[in-house]
Structure formats: C-alpha cells, structure tokens
C-alpha atoms as a PDB file:
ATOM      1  CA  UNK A   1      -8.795 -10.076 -19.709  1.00  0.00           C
ATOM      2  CA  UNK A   2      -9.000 -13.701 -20.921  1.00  0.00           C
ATOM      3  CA  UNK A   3      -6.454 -14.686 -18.298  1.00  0.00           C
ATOM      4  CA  UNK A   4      -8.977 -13.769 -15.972  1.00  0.00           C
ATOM      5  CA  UNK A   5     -12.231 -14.973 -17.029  1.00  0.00           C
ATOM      6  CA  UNK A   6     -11.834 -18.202 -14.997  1.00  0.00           C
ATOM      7  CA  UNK A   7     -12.383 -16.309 -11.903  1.00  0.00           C
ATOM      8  CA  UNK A   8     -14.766 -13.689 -13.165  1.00  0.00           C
ATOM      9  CA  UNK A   9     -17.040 -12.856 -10.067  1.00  0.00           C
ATOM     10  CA  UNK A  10     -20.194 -10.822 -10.480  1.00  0.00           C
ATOM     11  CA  UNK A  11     -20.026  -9.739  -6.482  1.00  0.00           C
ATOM     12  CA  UNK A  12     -16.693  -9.655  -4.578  1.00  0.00           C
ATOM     13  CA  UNK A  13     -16.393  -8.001  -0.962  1.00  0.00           C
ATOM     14  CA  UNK A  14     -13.617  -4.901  -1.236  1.00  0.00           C
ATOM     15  CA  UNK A  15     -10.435  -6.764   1.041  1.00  0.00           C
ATOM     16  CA  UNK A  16     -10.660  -9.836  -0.925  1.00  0.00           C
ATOM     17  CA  UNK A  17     -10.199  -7.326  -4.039  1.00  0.00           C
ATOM     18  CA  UNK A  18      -7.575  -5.750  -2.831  1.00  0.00           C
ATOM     19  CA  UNK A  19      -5.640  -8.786  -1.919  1.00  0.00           C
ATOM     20  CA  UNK A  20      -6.238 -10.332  -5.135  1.00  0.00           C
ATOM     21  CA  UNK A  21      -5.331  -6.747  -6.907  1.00  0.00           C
ATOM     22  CA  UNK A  22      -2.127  -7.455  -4.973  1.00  0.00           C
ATOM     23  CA  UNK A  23      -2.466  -3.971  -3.000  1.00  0.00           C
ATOM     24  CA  UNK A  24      -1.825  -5.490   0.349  1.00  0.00           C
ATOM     25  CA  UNK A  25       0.359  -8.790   1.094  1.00  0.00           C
ATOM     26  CA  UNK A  26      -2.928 -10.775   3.368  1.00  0.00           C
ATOM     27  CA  UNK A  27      -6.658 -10.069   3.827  1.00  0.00           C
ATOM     28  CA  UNK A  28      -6.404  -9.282   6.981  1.00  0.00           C
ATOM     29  CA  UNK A  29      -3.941  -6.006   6.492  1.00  0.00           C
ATOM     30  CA  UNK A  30      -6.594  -5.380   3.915  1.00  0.00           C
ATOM     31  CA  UNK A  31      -9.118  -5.465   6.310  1.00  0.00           C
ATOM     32  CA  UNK A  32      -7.188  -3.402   8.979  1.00  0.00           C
ATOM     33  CA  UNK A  33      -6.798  -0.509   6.258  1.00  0.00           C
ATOM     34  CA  UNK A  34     -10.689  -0.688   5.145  1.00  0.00           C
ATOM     35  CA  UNK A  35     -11.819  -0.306   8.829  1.00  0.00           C
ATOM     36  CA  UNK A  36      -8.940   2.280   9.512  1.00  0.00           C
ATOM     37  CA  UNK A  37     -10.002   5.096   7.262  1.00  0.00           C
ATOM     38  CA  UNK A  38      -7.150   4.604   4.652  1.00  0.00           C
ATOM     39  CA  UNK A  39      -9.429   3.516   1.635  1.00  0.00           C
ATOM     40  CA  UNK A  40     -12.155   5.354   0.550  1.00  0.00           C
ATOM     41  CA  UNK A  41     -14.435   3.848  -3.012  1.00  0.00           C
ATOM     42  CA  UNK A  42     -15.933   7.040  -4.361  1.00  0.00           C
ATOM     43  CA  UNK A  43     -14.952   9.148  -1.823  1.00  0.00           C
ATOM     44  CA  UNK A  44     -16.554   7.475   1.286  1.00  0.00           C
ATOM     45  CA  UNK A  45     -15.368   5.549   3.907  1.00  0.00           C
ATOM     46  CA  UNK A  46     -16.625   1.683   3.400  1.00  0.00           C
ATOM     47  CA  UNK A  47     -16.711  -1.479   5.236  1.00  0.00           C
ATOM     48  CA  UNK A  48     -14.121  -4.519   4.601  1.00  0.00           C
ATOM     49  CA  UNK A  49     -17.403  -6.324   3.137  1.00  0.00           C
ATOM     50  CA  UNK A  50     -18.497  -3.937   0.894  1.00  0.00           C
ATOM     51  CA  UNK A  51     -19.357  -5.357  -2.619  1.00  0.00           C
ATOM     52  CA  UNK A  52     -16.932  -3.943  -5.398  1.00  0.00           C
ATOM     53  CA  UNK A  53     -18.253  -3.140  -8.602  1.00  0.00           C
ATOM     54  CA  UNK A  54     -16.587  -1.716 -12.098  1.00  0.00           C
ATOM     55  CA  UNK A  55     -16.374   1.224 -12.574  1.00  0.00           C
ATOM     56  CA  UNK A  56     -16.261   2.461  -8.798  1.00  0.00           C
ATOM     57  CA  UNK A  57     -12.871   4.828  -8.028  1.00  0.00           C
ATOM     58  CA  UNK A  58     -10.840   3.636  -5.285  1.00  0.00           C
ATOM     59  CA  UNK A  59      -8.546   5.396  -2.955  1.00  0.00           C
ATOM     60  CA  UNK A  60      -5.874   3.873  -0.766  1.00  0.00           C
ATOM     61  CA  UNK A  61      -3.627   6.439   1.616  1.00  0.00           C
ATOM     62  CA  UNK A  62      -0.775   4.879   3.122  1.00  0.00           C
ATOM     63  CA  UNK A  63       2.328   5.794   4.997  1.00  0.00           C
ATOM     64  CA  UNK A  64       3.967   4.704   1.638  1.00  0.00           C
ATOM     65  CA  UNK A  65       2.165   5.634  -1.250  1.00  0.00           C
ATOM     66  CA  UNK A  66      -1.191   7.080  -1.924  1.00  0.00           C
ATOM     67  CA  UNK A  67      -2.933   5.573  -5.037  1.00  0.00           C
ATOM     68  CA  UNK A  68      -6.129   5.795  -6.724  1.00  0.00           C
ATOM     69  CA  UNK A  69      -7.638   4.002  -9.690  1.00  0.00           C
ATOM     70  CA  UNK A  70     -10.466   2.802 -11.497  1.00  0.00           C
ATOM     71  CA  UNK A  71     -11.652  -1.280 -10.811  1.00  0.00           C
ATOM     72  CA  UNK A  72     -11.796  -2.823 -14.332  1.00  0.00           C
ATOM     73  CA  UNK A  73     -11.762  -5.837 -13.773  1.00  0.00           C
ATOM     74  CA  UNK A  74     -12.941  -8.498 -10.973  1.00  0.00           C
ATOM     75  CA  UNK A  75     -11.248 -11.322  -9.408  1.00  0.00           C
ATOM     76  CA  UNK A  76     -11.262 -13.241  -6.139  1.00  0.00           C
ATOM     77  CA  UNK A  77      -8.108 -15.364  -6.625  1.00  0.00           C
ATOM     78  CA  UNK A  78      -4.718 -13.900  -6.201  1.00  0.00           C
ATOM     79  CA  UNK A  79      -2.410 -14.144  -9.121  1.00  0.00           C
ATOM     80  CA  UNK A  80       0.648 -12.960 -10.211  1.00  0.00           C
ATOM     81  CA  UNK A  81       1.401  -8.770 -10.618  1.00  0.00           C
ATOM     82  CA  UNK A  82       1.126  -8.831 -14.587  1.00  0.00           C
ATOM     83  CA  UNK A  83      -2.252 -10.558 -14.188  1.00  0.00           C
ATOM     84  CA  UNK A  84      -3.485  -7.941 -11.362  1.00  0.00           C
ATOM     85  CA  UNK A  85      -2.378  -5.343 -13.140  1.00  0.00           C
ATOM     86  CA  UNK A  86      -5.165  -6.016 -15.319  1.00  0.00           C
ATOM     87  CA  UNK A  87      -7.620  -5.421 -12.693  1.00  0.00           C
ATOM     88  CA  UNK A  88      -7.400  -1.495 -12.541  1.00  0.00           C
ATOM     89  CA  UNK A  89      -5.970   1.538 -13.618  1.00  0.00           C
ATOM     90  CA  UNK A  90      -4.266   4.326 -11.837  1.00  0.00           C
ATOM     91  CA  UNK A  91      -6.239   7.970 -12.324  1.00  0.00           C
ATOM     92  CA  UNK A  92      -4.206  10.289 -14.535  1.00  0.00           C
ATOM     93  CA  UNK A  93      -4.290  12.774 -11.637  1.00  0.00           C
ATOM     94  CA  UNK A  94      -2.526  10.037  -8.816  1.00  0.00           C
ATOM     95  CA  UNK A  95       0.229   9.453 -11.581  1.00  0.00           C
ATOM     96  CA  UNK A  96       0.809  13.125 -11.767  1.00  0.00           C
ATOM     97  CA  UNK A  97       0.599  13.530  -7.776  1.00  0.00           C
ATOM     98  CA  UNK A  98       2.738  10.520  -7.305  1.00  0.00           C
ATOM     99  CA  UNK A  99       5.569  11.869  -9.689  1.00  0.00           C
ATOM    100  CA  UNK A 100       5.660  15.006  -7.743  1.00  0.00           C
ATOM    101  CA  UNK A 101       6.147  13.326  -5.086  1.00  0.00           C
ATOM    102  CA  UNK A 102       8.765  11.550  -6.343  1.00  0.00           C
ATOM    103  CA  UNK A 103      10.710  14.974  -7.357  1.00  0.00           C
ATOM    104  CA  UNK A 104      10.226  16.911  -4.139  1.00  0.00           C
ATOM    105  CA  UNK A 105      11.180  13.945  -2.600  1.00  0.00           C
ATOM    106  CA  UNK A 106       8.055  14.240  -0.398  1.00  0.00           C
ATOM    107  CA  UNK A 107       8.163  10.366   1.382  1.00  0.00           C
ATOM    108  CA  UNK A 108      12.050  11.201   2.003  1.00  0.00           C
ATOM    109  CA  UNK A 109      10.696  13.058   5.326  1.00  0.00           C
ATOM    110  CA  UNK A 110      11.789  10.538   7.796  1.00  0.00           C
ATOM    111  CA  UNK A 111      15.243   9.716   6.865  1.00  0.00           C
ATOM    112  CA  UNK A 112      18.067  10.791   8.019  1.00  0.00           C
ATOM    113  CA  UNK A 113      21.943  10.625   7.590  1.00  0.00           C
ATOM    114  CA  UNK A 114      23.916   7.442   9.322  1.00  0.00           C
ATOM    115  CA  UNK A 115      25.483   9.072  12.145  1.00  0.00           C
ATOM    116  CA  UNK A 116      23.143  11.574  12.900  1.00  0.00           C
ATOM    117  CA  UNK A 117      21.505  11.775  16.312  1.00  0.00           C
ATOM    118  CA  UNK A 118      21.950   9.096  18.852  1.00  0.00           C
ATOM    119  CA  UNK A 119      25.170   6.682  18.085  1.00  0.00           C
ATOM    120  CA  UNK A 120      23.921   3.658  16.868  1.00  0.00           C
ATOM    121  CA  UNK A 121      24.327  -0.299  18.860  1.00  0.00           C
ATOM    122  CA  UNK A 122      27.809  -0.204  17.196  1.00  0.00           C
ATOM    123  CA  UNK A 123      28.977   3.011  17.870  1.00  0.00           C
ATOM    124  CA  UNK A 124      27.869   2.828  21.535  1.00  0.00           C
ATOM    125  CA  UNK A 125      29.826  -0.586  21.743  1.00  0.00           C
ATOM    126  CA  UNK A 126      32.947   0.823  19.777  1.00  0.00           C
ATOM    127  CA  UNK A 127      32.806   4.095  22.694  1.00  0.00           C
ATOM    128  CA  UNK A 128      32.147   1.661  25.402  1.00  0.00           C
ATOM    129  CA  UNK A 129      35.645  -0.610  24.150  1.00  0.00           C
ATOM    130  CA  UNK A 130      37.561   2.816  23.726  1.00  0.00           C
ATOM    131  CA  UNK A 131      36.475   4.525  27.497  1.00  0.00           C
ATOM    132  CA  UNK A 132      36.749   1.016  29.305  1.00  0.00           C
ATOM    133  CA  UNK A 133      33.432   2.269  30.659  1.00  0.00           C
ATOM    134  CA  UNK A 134      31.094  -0.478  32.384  1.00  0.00           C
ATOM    135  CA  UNK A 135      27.696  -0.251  32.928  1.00  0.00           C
ATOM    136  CA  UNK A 136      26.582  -2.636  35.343  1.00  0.00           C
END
C-alpha cells in the first residue's frame, strides 16, 4: 500500500471511491448507481455522499456483473487498475457466484444468433436490391 499512501484519506464520500477503485468509468455513473439501488455497503441502500470506511462490505449489482468486496484501502485519486486493485478485495462467496455464472453461462441471456429474428440493415438492403421493391 505504499503506492498509495500519498493519497491516504481518513474520510472519502462512496462515488468518489468507486471511481477511484476504478468500478465505474466517471463520478457521475457512480452517482447514478448509488442513488439507483445498485450498491448497497453492508447491506443497505446509501447515499452517493456517504463516508466510506475500511472494513465496510460493498455490493455493486449491475446488468454486467455483480461484485462484492471488502474496502481495504482508501483513495480519492484515480490511478491505474494494478494500483486500485489494492483498494479491495472480492468476498470468497462473489468469486464462487461469479464463476458459476460464468459456467451456466448465466449473462449469455440476451444474445442471440446473427440471423435470427428480424433481418438486419444489410439483409433488408440486400432483399430490397433482389425484389426491386421501393418504399417511398
């Protein structure tokens, strides 16, 4: 954590956190997910200027993962992902959930096969040239 110590902060509101602990790309997404119900510290819903502390368990739910972890460590600058890294650590039980995911293929809802349902822009343009149908 000596790469760190620099920015050591005793209090540090929760979106600035998470943008530093490089879980969402600007503050302001960070914010958005806070005041939507998608992260929960200790198993309550919080506000985006809630003060983090170590120690606390954090949960984020998102339409592409769902993590939680422990803080360890507290920043307020954002870095790169082998210093933020250093900043938590995922919960044995959201590494095991996540790997299941990964082998039921549970996130793989969504997608579907090229081809599949309506034709695509190219395929209607490719049936359009082949018809001679106008739409005017």
């Amino acid at each position: 954590m000596t790469a760190l110590a620099d920015n050591v902060e005793t209090k540090l509101r929760l979106d600035k956190w998470l943008w530093a602990a490089r879980f969402f790309k600007t503050r302001s997404i960070a914010t958005a997910a806070i005041e939507t119900g998608k992260v929960h510290v200790d198993g309550d819903r919080i506000k985006p200027a809630k003060e983090v502390k170590i120690g606390q368990i954090i949960h984020i739910r998102n339409k592409d993962f769902e993590i939680e972890f422990a803080v360890l460590g507290l920043a307020n600058i954002r870095k790169g992902a082998p210093e933020a890294t250093l900043l938590y650590a995922e919960t044995p039980a959201s590494i095991a959930k996540r790997e299941n995911a990964k082998v039921t293929g549970e996130g793989e809802y969504a997608l579907r096969e090229p081809g599949a349902g309506r034709p695509t822009k190219r395929q209607q343009r490719d049936i359009k040239k082949f018809t001679g149908i106008t739409y005017d």
